[in-house]
PDB file of N, CA and C in Angstrom:
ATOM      1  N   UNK A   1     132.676-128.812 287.506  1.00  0.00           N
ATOM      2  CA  UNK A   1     133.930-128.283 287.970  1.00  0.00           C
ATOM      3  C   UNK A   1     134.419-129.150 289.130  1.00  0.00           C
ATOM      4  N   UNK A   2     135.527-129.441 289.038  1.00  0.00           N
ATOM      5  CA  UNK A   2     136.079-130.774 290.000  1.00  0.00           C
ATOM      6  C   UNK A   2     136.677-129.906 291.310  1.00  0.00           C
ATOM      7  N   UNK A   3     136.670-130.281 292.253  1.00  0.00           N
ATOM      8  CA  UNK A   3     136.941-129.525 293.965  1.00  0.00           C
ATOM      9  C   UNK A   3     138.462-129.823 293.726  1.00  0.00           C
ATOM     10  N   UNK A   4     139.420-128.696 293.995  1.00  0.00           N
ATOM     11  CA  UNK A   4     140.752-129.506 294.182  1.00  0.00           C
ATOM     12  C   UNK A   4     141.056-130.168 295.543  1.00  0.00           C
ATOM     13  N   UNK A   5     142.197-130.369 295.237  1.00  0.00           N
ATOM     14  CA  UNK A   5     142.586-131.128 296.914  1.00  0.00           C
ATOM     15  C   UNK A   5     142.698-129.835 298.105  1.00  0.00           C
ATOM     16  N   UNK A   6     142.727-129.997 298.979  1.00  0.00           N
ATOM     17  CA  UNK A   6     143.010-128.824 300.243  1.00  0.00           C
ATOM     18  C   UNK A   6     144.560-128.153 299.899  1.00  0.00           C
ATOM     19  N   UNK A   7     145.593-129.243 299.588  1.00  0.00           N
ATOM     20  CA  UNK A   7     146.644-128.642 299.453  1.00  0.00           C
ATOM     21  C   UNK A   7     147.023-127.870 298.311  1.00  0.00           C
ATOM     22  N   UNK A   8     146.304-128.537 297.324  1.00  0.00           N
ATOM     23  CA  UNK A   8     145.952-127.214 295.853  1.00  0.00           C
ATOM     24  C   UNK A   8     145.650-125.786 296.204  1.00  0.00           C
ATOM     25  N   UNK A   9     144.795-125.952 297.087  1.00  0.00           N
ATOM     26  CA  UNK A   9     144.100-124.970 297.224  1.00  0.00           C
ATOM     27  C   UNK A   9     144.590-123.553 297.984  1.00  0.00           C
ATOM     28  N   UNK A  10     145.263-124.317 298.935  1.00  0.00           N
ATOM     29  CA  UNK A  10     146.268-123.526 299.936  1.00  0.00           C
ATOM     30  C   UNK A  10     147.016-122.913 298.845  1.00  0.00           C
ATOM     31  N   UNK A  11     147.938-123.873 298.090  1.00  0.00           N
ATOM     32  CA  UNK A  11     149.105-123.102 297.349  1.00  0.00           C
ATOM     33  C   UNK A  11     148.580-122.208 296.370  1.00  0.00           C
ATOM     34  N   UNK A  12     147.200-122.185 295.554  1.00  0.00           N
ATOM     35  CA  UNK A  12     146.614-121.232 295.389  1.00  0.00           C
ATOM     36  C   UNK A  12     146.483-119.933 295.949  1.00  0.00           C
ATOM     37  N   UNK A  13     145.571-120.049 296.851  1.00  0.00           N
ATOM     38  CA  UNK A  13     145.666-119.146 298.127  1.00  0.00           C
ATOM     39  C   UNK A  13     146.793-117.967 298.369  1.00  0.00           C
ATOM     40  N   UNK A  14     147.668-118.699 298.355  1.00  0.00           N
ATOM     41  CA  UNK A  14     149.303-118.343 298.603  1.00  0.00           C
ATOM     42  C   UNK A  14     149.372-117.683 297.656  1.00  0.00           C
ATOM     43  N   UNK A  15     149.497-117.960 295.940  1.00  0.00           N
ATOM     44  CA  UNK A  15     149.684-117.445 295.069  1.00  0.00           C
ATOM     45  C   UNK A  15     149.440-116.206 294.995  1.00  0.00           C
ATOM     46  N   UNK A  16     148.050-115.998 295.049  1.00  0.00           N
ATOM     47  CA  UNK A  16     147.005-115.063 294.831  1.00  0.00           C
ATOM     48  C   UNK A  16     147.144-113.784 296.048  1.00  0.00           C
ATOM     49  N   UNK A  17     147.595-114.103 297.533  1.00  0.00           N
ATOM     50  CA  UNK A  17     147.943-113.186 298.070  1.00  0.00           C
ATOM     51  C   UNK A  17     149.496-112.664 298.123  1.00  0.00           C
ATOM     52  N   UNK A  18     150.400-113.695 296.933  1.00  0.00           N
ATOM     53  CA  UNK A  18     151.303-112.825 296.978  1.00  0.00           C
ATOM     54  C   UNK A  18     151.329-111.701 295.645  1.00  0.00           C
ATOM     55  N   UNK A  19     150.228-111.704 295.214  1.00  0.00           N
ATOM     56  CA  UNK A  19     149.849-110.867 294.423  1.00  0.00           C
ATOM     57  C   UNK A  19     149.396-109.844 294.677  1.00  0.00           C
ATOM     58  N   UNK A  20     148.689-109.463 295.961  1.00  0.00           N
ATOM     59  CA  UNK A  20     148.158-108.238 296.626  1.00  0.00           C
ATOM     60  C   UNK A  20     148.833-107.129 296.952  1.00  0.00           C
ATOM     61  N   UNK A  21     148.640-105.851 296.671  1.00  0.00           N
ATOM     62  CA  UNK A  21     149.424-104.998 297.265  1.00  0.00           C
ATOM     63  C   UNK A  21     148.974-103.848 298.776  1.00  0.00           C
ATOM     64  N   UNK A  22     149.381-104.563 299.256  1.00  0.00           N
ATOM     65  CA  UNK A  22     148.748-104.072 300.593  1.00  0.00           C
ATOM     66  C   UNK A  22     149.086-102.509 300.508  1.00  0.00           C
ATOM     67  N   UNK A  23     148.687-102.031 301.271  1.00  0.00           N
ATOM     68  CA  UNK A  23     148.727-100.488 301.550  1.00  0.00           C
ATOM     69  C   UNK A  23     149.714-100.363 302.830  1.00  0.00           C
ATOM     70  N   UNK A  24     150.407 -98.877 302.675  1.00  0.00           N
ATOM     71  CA  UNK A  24     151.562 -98.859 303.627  1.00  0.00           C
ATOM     72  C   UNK A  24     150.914 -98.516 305.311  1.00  0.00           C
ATOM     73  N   UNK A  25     151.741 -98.463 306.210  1.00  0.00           N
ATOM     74  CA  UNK A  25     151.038 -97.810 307.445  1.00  0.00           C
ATOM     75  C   UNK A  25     150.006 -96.235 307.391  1.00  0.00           C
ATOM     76  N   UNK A  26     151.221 -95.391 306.302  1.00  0.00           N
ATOM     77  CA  UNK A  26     150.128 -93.864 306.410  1.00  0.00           C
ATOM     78  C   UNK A  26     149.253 -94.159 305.336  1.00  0.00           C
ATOM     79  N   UNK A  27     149.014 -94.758 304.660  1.00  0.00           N
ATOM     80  CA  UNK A  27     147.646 -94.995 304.008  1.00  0.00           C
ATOM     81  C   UNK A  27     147.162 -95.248 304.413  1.00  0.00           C
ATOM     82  N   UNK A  28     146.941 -96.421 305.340  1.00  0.00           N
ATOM     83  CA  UNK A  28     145.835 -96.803 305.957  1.00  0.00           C
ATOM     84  C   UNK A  28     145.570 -96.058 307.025  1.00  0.00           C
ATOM     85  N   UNK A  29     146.038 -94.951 307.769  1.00  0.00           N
ATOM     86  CA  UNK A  29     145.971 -94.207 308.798  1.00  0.00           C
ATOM     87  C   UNK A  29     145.035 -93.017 308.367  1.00  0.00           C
ATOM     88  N   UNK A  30     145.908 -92.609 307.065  1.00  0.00           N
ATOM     89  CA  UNK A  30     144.981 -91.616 306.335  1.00  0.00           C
ATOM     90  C   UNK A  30     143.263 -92.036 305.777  1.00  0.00           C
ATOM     91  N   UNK A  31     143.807 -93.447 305.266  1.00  0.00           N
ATOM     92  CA  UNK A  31     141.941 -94.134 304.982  1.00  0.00           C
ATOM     93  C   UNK A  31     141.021 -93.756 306.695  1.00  0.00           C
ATOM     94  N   UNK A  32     141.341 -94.023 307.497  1.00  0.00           N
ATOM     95  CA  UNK A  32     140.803 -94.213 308.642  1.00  0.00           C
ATOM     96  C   UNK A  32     140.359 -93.009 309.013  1.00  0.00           C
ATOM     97  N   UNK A  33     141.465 -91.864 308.749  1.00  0.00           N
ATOM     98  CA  UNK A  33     140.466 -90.677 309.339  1.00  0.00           C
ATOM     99  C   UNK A  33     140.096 -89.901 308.532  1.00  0.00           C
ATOM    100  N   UNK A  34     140.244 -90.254 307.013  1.00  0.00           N
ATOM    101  CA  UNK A  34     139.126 -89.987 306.212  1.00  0.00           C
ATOM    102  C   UNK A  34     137.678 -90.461 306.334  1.00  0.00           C
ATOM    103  N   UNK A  35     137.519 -91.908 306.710  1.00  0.00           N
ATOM    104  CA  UNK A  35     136.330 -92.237 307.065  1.00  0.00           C
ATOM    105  C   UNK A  35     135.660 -91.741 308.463  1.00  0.00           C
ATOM    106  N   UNK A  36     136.383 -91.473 309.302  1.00  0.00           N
ATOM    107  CA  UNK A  36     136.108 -90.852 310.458  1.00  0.00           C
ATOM    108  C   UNK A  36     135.224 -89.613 310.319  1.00  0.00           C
ATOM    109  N   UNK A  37     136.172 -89.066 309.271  1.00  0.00           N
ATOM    110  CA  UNK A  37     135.704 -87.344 309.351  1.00  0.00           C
ATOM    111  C   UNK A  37     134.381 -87.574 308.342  1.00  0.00           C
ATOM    112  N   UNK A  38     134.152 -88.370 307.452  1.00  0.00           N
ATOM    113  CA  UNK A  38     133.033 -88.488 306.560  1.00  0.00           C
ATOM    114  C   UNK A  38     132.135 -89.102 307.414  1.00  0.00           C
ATOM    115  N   UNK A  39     132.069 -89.714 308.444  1.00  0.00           N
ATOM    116  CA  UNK A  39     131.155 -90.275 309.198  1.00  0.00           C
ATOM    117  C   UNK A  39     130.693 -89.021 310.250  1.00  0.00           C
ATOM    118  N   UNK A  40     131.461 -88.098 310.284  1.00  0.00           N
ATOM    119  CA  UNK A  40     131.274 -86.581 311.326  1.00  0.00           C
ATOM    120  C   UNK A  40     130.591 -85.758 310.351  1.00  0.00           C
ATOM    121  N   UNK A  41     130.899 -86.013 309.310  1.00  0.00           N
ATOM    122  CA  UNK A  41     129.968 -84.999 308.801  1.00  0.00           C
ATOM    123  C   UNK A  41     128.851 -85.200 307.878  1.00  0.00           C
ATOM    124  N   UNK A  42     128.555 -86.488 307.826  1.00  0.00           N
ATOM    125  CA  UNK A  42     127.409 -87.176 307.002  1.00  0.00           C
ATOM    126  C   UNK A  42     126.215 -87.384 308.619  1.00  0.00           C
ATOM    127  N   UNK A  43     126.821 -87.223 309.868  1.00  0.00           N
ATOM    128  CA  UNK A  43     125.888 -87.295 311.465  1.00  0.00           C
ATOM    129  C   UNK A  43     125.831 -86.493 311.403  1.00  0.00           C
ATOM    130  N   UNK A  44     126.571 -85.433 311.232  1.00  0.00           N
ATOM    131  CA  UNK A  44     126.306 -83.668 311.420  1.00  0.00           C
ATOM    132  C   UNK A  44     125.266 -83.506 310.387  1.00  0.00           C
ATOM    133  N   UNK A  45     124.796 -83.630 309.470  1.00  0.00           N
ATOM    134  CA  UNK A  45     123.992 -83.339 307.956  1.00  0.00           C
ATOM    135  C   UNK A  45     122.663 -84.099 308.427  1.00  0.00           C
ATOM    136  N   UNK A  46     122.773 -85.486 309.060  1.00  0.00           N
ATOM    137  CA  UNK A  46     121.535 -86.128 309.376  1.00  0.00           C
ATOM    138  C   UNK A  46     120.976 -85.039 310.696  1.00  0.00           C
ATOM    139  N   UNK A  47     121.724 -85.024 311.862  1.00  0.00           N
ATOM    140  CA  UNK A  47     121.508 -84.372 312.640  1.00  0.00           C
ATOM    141  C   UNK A  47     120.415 -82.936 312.479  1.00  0.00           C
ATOM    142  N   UNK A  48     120.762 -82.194 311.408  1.00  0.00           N
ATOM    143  CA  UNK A  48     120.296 -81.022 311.056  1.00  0.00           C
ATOM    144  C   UNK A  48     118.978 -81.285 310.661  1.00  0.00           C
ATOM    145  N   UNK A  49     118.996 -82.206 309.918  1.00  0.00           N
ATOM    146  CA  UNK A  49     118.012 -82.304 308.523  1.00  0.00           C
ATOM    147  C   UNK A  49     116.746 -82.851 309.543  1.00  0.00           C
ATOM    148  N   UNK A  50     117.353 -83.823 310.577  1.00  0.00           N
ATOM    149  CA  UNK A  50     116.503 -84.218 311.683  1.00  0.00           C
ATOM    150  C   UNK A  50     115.499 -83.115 312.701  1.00  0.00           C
ATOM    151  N   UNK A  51     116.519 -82.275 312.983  1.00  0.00           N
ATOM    152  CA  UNK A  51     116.202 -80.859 313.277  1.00  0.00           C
ATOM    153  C   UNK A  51     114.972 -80.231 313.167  1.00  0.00           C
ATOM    154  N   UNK A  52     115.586 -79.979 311.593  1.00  0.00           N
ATOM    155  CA  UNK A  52     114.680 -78.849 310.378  1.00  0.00           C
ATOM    156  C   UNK A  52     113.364 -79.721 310.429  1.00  0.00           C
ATOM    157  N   UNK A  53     113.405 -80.924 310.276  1.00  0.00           N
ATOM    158  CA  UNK A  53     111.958 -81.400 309.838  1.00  0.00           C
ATOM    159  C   UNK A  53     110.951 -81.915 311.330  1.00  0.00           C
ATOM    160  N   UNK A  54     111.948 -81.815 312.307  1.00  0.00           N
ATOM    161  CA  UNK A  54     111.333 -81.858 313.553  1.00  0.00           C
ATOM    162  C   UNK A  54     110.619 -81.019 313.811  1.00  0.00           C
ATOM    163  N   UNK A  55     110.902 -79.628 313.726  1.00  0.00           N
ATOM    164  CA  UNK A  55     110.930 -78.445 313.744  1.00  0.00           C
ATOM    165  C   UNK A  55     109.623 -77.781 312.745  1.00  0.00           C
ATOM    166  N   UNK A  56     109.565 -78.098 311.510  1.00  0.00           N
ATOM    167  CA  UNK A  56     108.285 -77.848 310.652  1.00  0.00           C
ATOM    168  C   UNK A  56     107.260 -79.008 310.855  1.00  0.00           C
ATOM    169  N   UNK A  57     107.670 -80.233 311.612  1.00  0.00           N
ATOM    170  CA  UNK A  57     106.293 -81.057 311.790  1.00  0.00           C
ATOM    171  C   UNK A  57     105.686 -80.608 313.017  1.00  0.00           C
ATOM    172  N   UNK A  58     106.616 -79.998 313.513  1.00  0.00           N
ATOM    173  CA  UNK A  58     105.476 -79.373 315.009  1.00  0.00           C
ATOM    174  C   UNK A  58     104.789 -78.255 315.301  1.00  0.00           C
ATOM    175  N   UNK A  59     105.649 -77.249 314.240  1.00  0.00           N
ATOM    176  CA  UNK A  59     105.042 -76.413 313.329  1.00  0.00           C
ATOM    177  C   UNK A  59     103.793 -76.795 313.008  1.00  0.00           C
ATOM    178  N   UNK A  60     103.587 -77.806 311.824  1.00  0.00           N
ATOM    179  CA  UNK A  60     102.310 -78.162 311.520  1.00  0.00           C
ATOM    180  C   UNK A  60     101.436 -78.538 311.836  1.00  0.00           C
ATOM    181  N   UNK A  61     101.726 -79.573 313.373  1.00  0.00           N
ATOM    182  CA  UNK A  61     100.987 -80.355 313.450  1.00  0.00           C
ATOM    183  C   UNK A  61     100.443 -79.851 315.534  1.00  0.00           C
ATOM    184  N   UNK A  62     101.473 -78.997 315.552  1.00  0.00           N
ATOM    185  CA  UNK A  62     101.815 -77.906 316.606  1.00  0.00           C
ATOM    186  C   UNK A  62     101.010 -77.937 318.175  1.00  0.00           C
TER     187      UNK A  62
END
């Protein structure tokens, strides 16, 4: 496979991101604190589970 030139490559480049469809401002606002809140409650779930098994190993091991 032959390397193109740099300037091939650019106008490639170009091509290909005018092909993208970016996402508007409230989408991406909404992505963000969707991940926010899934990151609050996937720490909240570790948090617990951390807890519970803290909690029965000292239990056991007491």
């Amino acid at each position: 496979m032959a390397n193109p030139s740099p300037g091939l490559f650019v106008r490639q480049v170009r091509q290909e991101l005018a092909k993208v469809t970016w996402p508007s401002r409230r989408e991406t606002v909404q992505a963000i604190v969707a991940i926010f809140v899934f990151c609050i409650l996937i720490g909240a779930y570790f948090l617990v589970v951390d807890k519970v098994l803290a909690w029965g190993v000292s239990m056991i091991f007491g």
